[in-house]
Protein backbone atom coordinates (compact mmCIF):
# COMPACT_ATOMS: atom_id res chain seq x y z
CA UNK A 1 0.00 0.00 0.00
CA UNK A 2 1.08 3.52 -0.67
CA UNK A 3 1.57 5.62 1.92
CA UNK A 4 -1.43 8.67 2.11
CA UNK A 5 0.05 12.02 1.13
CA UNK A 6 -1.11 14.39 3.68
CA UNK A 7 -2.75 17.69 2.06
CA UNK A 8 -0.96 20.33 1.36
CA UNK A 9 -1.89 23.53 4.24
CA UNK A 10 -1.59 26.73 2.63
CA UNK A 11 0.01 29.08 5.18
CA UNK A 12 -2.49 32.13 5.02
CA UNK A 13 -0.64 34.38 7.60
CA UNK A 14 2.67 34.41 4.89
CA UNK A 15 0.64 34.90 1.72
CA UNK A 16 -0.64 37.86 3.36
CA UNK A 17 2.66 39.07 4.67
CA UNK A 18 3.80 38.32 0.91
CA UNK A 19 0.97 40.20 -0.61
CA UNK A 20 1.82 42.89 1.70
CA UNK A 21 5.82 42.92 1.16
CA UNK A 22 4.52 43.02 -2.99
CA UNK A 23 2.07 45.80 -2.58
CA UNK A 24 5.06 47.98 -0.52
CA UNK A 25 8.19 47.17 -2.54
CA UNK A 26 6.53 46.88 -6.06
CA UNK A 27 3.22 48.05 -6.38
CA UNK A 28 3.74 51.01 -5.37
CA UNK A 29 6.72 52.64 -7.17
CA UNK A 30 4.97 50.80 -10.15
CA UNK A 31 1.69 52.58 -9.77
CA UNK A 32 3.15 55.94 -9.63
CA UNK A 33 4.61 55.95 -13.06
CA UNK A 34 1.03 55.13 -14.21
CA UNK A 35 -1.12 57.16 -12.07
CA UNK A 36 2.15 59.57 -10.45
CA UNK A 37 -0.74 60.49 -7.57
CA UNK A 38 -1.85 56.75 -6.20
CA UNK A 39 0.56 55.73 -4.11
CA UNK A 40 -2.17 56.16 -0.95
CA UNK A 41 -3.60 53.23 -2.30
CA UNK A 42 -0.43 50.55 -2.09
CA UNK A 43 -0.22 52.26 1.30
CA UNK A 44 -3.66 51.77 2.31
CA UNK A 45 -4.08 48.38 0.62
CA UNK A 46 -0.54 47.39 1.72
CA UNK A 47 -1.52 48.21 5.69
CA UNK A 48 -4.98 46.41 4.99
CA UNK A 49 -3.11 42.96 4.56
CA UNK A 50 -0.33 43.30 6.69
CA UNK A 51 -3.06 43.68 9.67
CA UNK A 52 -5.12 40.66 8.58
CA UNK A 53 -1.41 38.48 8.04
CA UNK A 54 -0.76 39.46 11.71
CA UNK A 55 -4.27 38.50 13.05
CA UNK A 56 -3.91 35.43 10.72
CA UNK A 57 -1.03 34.28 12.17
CA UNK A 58 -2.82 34.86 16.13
CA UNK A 59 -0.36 37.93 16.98
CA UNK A 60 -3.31 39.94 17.96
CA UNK A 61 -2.20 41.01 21.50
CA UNK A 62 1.63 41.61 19.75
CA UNK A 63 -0.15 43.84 17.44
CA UNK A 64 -2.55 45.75 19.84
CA UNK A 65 0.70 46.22 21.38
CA UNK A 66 2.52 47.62 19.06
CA UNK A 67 -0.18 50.29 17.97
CA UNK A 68 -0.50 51.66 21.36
CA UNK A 69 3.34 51.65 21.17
CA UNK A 70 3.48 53.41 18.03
CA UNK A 71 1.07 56.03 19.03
CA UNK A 72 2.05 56.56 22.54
CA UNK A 73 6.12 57.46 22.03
CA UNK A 74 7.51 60.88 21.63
CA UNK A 75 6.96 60.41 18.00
CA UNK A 76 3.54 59.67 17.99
CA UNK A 77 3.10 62.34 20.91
CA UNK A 78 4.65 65.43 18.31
CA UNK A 79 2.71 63.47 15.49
CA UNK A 80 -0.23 63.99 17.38
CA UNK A 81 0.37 67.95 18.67
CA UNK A 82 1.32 68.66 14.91
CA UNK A 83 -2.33 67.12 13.44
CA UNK A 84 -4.05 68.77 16.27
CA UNK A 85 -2.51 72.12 15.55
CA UNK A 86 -3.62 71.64 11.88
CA UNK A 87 -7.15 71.00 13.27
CA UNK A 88 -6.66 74.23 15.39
CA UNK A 89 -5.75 76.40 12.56
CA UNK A 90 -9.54 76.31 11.45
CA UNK A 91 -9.85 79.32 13.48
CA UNK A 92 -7.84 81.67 11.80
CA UNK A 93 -7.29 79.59 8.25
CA UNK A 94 -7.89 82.17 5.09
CA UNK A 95 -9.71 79.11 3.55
CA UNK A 96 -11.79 76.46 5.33
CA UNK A 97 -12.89 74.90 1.90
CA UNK A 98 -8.69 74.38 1.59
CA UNK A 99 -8.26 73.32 5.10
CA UNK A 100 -10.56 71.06 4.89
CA UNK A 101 -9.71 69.37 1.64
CA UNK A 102 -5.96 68.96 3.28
CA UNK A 103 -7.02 67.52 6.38
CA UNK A 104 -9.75 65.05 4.68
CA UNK A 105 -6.57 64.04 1.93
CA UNK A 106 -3.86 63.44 4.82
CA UNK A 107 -5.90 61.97 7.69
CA UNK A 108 -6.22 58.26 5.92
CA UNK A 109 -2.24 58.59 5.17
CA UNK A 110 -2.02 58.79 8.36
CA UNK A 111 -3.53 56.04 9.54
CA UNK A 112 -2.62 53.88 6.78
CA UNK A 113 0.82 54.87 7.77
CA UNK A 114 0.25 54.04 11.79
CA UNK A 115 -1.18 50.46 10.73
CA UNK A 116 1.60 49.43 8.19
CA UNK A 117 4.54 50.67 10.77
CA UNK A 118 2.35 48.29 14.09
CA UNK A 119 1.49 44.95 11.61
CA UNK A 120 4.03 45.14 8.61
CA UNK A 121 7.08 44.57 11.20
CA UNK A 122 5.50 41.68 12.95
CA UNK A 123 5.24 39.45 9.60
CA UNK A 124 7.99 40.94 7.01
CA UNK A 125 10.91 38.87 6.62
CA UNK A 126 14.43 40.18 5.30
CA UNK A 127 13.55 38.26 1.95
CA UNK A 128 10.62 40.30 1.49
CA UNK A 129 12.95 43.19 1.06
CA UNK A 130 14.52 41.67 -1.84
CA UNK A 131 11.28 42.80 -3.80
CA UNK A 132 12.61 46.11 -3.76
CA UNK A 133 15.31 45.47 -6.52
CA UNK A 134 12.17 43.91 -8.46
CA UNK A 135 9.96 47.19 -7.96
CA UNK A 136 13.10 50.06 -8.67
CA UNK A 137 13.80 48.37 -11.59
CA UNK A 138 10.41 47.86 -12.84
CA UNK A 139 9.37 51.36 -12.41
CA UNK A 140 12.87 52.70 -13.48
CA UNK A 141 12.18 50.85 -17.09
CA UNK A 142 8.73 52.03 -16.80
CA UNK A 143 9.88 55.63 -17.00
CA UNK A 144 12.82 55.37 -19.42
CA UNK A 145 10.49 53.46 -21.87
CA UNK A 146 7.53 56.18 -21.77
CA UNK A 147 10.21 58.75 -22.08
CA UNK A 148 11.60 56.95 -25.24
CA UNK A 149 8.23 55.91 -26.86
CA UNK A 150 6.57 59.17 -25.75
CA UNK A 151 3.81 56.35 -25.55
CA UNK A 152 1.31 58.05 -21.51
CA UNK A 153 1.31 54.63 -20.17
CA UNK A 154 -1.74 56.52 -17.76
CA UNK A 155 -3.75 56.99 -20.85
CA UNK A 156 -2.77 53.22 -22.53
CA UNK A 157 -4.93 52.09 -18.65
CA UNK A 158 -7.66 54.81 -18.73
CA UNK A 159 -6.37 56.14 -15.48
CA UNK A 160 -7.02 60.11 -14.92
CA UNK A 161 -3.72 61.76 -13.77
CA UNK A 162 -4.20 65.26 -14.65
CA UNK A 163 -1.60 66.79 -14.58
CA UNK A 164 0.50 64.46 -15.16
CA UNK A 165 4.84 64.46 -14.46
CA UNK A 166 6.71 62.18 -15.20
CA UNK A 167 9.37 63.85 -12.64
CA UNK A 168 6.70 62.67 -9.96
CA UNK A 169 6.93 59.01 -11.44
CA UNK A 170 10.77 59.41 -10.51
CA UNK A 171 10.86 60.16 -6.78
CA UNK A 172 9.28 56.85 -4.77
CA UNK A 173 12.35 54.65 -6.83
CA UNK A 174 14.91 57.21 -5.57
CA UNK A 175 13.37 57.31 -2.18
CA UNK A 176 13.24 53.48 -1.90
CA UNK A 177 16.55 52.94 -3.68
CA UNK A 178 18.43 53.72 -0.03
CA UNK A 179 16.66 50.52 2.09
CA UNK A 180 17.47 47.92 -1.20
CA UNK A 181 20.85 49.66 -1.69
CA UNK A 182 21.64 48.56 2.31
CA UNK A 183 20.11 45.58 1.79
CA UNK A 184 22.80 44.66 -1.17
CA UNK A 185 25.69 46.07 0.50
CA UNK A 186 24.90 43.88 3.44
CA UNK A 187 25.06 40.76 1.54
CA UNK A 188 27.76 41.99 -0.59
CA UNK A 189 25.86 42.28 -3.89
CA UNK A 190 27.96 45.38 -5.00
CA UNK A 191 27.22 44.97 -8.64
CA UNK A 192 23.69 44.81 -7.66
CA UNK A 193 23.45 47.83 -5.51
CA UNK A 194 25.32 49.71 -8.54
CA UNK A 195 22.29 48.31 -10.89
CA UNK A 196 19.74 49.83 -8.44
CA UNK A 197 21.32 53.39 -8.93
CA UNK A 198 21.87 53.12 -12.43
CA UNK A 199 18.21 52.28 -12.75
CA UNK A 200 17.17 54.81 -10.37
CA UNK A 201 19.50 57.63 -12.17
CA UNK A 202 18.14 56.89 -15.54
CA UNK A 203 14.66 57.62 -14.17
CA UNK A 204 15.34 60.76 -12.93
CA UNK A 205 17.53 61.79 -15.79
CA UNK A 206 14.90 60.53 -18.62
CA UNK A 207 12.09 62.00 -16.51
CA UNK A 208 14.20 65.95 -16.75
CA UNK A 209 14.14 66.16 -13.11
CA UNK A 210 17.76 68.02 -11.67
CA UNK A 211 16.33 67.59 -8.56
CA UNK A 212 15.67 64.00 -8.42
CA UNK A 213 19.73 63.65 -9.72
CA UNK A 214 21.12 65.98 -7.52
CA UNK A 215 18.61 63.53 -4.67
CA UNK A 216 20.47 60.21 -5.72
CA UNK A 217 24.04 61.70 -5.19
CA UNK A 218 23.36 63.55 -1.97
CA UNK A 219 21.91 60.08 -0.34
CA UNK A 220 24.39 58.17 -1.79
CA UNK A 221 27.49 60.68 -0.48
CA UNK A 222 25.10 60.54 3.08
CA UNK A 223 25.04 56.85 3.26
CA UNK A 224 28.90 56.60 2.37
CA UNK A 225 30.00 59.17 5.01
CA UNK A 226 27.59 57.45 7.72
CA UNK A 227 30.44 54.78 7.46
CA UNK A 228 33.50 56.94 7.35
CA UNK A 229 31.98 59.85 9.73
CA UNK A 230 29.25 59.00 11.22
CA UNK A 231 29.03 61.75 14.15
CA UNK A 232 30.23 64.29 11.79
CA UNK A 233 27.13 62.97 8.99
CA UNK A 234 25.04 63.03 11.60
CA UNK A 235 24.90 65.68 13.82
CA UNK A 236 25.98 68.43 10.46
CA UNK A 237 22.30 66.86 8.84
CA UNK A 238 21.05 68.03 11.97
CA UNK A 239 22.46 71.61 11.96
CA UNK A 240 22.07 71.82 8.60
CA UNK A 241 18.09 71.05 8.84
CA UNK A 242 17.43 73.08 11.82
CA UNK A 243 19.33 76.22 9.94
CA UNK A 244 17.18 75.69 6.87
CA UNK A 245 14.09 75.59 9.03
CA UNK A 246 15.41 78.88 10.83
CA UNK A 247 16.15 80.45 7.68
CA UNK A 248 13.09 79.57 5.86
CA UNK A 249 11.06 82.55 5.76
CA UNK A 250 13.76 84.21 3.80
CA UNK A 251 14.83 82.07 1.21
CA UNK A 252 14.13 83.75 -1.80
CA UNK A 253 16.52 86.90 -0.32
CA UNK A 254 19.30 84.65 0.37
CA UNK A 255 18.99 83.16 -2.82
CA UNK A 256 18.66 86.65 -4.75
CA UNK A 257 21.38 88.39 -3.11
CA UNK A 258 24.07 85.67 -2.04
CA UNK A 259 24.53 83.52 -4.91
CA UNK A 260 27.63 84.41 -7.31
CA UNK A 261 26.45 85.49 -11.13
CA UNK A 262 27.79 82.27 -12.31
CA UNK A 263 25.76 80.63 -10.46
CA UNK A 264 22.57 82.44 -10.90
CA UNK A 265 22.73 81.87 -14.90
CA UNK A 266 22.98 78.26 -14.22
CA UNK A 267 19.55 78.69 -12.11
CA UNK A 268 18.45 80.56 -15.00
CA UNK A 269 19.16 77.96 -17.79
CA UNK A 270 17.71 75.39 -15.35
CA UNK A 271 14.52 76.65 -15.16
CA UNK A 272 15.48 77.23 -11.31
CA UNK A 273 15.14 81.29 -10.96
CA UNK A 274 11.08 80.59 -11.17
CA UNK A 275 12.20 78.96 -7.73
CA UNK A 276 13.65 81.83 -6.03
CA UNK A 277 10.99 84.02 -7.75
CA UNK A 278 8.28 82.15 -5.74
CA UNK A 279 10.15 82.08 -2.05
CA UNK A 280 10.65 85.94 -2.56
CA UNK A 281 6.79 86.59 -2.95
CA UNK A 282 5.94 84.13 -0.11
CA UNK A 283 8.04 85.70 2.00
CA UNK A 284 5.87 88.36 2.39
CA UNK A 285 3.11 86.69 2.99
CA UNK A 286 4.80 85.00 5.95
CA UNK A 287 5.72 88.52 7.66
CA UNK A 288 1.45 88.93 7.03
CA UNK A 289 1.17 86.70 9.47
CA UNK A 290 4.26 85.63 11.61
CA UNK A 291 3.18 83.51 14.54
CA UNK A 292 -0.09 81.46 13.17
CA UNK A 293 0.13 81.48 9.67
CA UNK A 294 -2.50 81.18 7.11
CA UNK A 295 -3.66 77.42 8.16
CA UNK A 296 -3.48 74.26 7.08
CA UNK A 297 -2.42 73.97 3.38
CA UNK A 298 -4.05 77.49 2.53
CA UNK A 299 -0.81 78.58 0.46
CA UNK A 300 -2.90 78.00 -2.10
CA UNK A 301 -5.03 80.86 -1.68
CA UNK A 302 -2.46 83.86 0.06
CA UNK A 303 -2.29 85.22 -3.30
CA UNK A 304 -6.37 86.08 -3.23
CA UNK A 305 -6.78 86.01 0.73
CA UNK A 306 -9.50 88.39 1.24
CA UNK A 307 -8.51 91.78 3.44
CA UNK A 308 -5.07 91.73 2.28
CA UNK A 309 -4.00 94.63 0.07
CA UNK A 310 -3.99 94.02 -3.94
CA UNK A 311 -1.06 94.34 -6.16
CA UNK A 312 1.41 92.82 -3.88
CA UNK A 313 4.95 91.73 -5.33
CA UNK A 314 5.21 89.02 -6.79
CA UNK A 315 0.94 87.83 -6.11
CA UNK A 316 0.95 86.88 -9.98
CA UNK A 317 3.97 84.28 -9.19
CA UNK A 318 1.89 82.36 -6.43
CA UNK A 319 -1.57 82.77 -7.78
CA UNK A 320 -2.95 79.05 -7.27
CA UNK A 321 0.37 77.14 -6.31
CA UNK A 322 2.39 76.47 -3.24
CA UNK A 323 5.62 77.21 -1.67
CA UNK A 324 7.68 75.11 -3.54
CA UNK A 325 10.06 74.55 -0.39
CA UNK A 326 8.47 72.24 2.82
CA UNK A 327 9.94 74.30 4.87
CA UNK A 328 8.52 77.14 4.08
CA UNK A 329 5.18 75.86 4.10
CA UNK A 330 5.28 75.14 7.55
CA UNK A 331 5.89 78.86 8.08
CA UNK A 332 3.21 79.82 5.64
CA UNK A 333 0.71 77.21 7.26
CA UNK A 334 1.51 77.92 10.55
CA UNK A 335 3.85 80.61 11.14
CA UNK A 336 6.32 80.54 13.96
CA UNK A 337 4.16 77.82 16.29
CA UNK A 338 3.96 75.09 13.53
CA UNK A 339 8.11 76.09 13.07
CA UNK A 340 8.79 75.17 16.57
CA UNK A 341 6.87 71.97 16.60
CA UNK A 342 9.03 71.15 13.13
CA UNK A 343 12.16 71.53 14.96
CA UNK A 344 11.21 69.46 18.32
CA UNK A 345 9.91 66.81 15.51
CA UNK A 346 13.44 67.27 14.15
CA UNK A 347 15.83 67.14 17.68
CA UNK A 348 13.79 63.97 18.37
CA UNK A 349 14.65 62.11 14.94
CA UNK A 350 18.01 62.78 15.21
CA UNK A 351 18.21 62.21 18.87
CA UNK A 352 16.48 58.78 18.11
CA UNK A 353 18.89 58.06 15.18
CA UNK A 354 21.84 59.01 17.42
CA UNK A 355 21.33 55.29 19.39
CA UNK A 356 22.00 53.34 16.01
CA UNK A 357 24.68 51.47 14.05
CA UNK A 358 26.40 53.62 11.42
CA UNK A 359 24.85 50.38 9.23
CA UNK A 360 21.55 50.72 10.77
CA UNK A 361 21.55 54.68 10.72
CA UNK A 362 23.00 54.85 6.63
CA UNK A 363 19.65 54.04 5.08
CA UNK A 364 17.77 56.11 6.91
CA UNK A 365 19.97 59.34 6.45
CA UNK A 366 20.37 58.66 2.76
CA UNK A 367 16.67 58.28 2.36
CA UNK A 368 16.22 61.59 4.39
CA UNK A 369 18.91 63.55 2.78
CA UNK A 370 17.09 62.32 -0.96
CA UNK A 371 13.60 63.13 0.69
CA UNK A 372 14.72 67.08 1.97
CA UNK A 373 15.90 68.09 -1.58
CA UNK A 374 12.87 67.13 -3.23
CA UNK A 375 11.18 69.07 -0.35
CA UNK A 376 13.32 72.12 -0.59
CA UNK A 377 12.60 72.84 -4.13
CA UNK A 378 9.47 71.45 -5.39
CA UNK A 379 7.25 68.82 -3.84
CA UNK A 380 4.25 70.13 -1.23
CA UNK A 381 4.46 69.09 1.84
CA UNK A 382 1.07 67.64 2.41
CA UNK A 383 0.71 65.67 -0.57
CA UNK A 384 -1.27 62.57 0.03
CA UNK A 385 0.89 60.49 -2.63
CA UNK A 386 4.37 61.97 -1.25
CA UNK A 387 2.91 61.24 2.68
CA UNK A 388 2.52 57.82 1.54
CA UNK A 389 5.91 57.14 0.09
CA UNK A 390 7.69 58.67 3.29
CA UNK A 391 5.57 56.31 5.09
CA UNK A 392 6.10 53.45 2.97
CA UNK A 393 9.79 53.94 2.87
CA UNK A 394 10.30 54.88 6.94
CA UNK A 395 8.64 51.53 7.62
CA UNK A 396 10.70 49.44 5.20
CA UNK A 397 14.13 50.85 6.83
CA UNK A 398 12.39 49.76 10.09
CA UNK A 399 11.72 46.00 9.05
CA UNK A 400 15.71 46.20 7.83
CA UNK A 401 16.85 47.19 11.02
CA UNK A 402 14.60 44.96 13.01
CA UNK A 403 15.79 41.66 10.78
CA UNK A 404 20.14 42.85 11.38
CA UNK A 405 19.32 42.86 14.98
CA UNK A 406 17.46 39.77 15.06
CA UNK A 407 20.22 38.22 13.07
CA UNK A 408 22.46 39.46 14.98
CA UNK A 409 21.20 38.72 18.06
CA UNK A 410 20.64 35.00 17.02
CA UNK A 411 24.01 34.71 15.36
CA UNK A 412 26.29 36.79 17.48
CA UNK A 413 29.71 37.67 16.45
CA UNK A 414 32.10 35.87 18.51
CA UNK A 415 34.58 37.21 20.79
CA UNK A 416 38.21 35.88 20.33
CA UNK A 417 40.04 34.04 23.28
């Protein structure tokens, strides 16, 4: 007699986890280069099935756990302050209808966000990670070949994306190129780490985007000096942050007036001066209204505020758009108040960082460093789709970390006689 073959038991708790680890490291930088403003739904979708994997696999108490955790540490505590204070700033916002509208758009990437970092952690394995090769490459291809065919991939799928950039498209595979870039040089896959920023380069270079470039080599010179100087990387980020906060409300002057000539007719022939010209007129609408601001993504509307005088300098510039710096939004948003809560938000990351590994720490400050130049010169800061990436991206360098600890915990190095 044959022996019975016993049925095969799908594990349900890992396909999730799978589904989950596909959704983060693929779907999403995918998705963007067809619809550049959807990555709240691999977020959302992503969280969804990371949460039922956990449940799944009967981790519920873990995961209870872990979202009171998440929401009851300094981090959550200034995450909290900062979305009350945008509540708040209904009292004294120019525009309700565009307070609103911000608050309704960045509330569920919030909470998307504060459900993938409790469940996605308690299921993701390292070899999840490895996915993220599969999705930079995938959407780094995507872009070259719509920039070569001039063939809207959004339009070939019906999907409305108006307007549509294809510089948008480029910034989740730069973001997530610094947790798969670790992830090689751990296991010494140099020649694959190099493919990641080839493929991540040619996106942003294809795609016109300076910005996006200039992104890739800052990160990658961050994550290098972690290694060589990692007080020195870290604690200069730092000062370097909380100066550009400080300095914020007068960017367009130091850019007018302390820039040599040379350099200004490179801003010029880069399409850059349009920059500077923007930060000038929103300067003055920050000295309108120093300490509260004009609430919660309302830049929108300073140019047309009602009982402000007419034929300010530069209102044509801003008419309809926003800062064009993060940084400066927070002042515009929320004046001095929303600045200081910014800059305790900032001490605490960088205290927190402080208590890593230089290989723990390198990801994370390259992905940062990549991050604050697309925020000082073009993306707003309260963007669903760019919420969602930072999200996606924070919580992937937190799985990383996790699994080198565990490893190393479970494998420790040992000591010679």
């Amino acid at each position: 007699m044959q022996p019975e073959i016993a049925p095969t038991r799908i594990d349900w708790s890992r396909a999730f986890g799978l589904a989950a680890a596909v959704t983060f490291c693929v779907l999403l930088p995918v998705v963007m280069v067809v619809s550049n403003k959807s990555a709240p739904v691999p977020l959302g979708v992503g969280a969804l099935l990371a949460n039922i994997s956990a449940i799944v696999a009967g981790r519920r108490v873990e995961l209870l756990q872990r979202y009171r955790n998440v929401l009851w540490t300094k981090s959550g505590a200034l995450l909290t302050i900062f979305l009350l204070l945008a509540v708040l700033s209904f009292t004294w916002t120019i525009s309700v209808p565009m307070t609103a509208r911000g608050l309704r758009e960045m509330l569920p990437e919030v909470v998307f966000g504060w459900a993938a970092a409790a469940a996605w952690p308690i299921v993701a394995r390292r070899s999840d990670l490895k996915l993220l090769v599969l999705g930079i490459v995938l959407a780094g291809s995507l872009i070259a070949f719509e920039a070569a065919t001039r063939m809207p991939l959004h339009q070939l799928v019906r999907v409305r994306a108006l307007p549509f950039d294809l510089k948008r498209s480029s910034i989740p595979p730069l973001l997530l190129l610094w947790p798969a870039f670790a992830l090689c040089h751990r296991d010494r896959q140099f020649y694959r780490a190099g493919s990641l920023v080839v493929f991540a380069e040619v996106g942003a270079i294809v795609s016109h985007s300076s910005a996006s470039i200039v992104a890739i080599l800052l990160g990658g010179a961050v994550y290098a000096l972690s290694f060589y100087a990692p007080r020195v990387t870290l604690w200069g980020y730092a000062a370097i942050m909380t100066v550009a906060l400080l300095i914020a409300p007068w960017t367009g002057t130091f850019m007018t007036h302390l820039l040599p000539p040379r350099v200004e007719m490179l801003l010029e022939e880069q399409h850059a001066k349009q920059r500077v010209a923007i930060w000038t007129a929103f300067e003055q609408r920050v000295q309108e209204r120093p300490w509260l601001g004009h609430g919660f993504d309302a830049s929108f509307r300073v140019a047309d505020a009602a009982g402000t005088p007419a034929g300010r300098p530069g209102e044509e510039v801003i008419q309809g758009i926003h800062p064009h710096n993060q940084l400066l939004q927070v002042w515009i948003d929320f004046g001095a108040v929303g600045a200081v809560a910014v800059l305790a938000m900032i001490a605490h990351l960088f205290a927190s960082l402080r208590g890593l590994s230089p290989r723990d720490r390198a990801p994370r400050l390259a992905f940062l460093a990549s991050a604050t130049m697309m925020g000082l010169v073009g993306v707003q800061a309260w963007d669903p789709w760019w919420l969602a990436t930072i999200a996606v991206t924070w919580v992937i360098c937190t799985v990383l970390g996790r699994e080198d600890r565990s490893g190393e915990a479970a494998n420790p190095t040992p000591r010679p006689a």
